[in-house]
Protein backbone atom coordinates (compact mmCIF):
# COMPACT_ATOMS: atom_id res chain seq x y z
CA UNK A 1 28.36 18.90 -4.21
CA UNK A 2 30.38 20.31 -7.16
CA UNK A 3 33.62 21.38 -6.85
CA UNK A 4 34.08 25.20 -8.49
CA UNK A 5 37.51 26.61 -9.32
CA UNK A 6 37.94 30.35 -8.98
CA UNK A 7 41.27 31.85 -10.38
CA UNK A 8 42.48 34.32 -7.21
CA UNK A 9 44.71 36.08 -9.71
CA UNK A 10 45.18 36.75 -13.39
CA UNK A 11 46.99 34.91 -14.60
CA UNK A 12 45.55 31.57 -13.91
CA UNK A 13 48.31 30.37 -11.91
CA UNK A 14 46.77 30.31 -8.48
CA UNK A 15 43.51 28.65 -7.71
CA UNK A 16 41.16 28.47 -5.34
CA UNK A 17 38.45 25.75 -4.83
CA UNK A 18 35.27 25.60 -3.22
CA UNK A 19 32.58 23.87 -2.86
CA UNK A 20 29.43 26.20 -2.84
CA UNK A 21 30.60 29.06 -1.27
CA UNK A 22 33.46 26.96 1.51
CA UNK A 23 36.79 27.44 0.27
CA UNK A 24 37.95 23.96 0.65
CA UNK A 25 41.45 23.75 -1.44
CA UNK A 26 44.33 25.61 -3.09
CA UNK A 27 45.64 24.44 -6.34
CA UNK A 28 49.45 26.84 -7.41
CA UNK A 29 51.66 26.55 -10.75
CA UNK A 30 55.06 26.53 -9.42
CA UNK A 31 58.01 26.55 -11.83
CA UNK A 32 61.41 24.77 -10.21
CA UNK A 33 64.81 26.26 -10.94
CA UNK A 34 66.20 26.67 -14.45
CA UNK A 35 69.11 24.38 -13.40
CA UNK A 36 66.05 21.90 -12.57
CA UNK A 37 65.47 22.14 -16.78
CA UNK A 38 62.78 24.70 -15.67
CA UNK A 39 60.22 21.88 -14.52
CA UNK A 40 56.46 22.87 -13.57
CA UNK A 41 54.80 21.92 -11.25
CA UNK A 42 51.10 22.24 -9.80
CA UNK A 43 50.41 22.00 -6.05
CA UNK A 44 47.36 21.60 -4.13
CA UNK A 45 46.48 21.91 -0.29
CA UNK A 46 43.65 21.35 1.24
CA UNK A 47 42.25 23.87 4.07
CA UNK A 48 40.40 21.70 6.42
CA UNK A 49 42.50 21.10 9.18
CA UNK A 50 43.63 18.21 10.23
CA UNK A 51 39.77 15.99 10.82
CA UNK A 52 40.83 13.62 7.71
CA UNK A 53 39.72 10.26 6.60
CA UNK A 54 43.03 7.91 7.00
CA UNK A 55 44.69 7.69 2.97
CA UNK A 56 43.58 11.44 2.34
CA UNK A 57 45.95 13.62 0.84
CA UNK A 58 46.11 17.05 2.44
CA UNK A 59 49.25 18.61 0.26
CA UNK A 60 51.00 17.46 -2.74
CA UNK A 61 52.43 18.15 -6.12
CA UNK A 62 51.67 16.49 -10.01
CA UNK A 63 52.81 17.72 -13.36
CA UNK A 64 49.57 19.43 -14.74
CA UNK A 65 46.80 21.17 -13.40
CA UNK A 66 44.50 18.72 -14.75
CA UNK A 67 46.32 16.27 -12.85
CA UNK A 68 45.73 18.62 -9.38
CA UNK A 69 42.16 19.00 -10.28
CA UNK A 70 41.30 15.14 -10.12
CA UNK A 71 43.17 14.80 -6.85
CA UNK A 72 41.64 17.05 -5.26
CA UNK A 73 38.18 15.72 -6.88
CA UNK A 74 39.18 12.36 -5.75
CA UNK A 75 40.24 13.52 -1.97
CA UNK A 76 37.60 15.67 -1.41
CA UNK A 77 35.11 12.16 -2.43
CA UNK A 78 36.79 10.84 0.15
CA UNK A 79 36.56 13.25 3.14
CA UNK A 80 32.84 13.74 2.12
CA UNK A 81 32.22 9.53 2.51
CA UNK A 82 34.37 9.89 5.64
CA UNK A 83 32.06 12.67 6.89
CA UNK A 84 28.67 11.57 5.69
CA UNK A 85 27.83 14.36 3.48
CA UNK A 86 25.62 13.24 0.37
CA UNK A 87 25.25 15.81 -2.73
């Protein structure tokens, strides 16, 4: 079950992820105050309530969207193991 990313905007900023046609996570660029040196930062939340595998990780942050994608690649492993879904 591959994981698609669909941009919900235009500028590529706000993401949402599915797999096949389930919306299953939110990945966000959010920039942190100026006096914060301007960092950026890309969240990610998952929408799937609270039926998780103990050690997932519903919500976070990391420093690149790469980053964001692979967590939520390597969480949404996780929950799938947890449920018993095979690809």
């Amino acid at each position: 079950m591959p994981l698609t990313y669909r941009d919900i905007g235009s500028s590529g900023t706000q993401i949402a992820v599915y797999c096949h046609e389930l919306r299953i996570a939110r990945i966000g660029k959010r920039v942190l105050s100026p006096l914060a040196g301007a960092t950026i930062q890309w969240q990610w939340a998952f929408s799937l309530g609270n039926a998780v595998p103990e050690g997932f990780q519903h919500s976070g942050h990391v420093e690149t969207l790469e980053d964001a994608k692979a967590v939520v690649e390597r969480n949404w492993q996780l929950w799938r193991a947890a449920a018993g879904l095979k690809e």
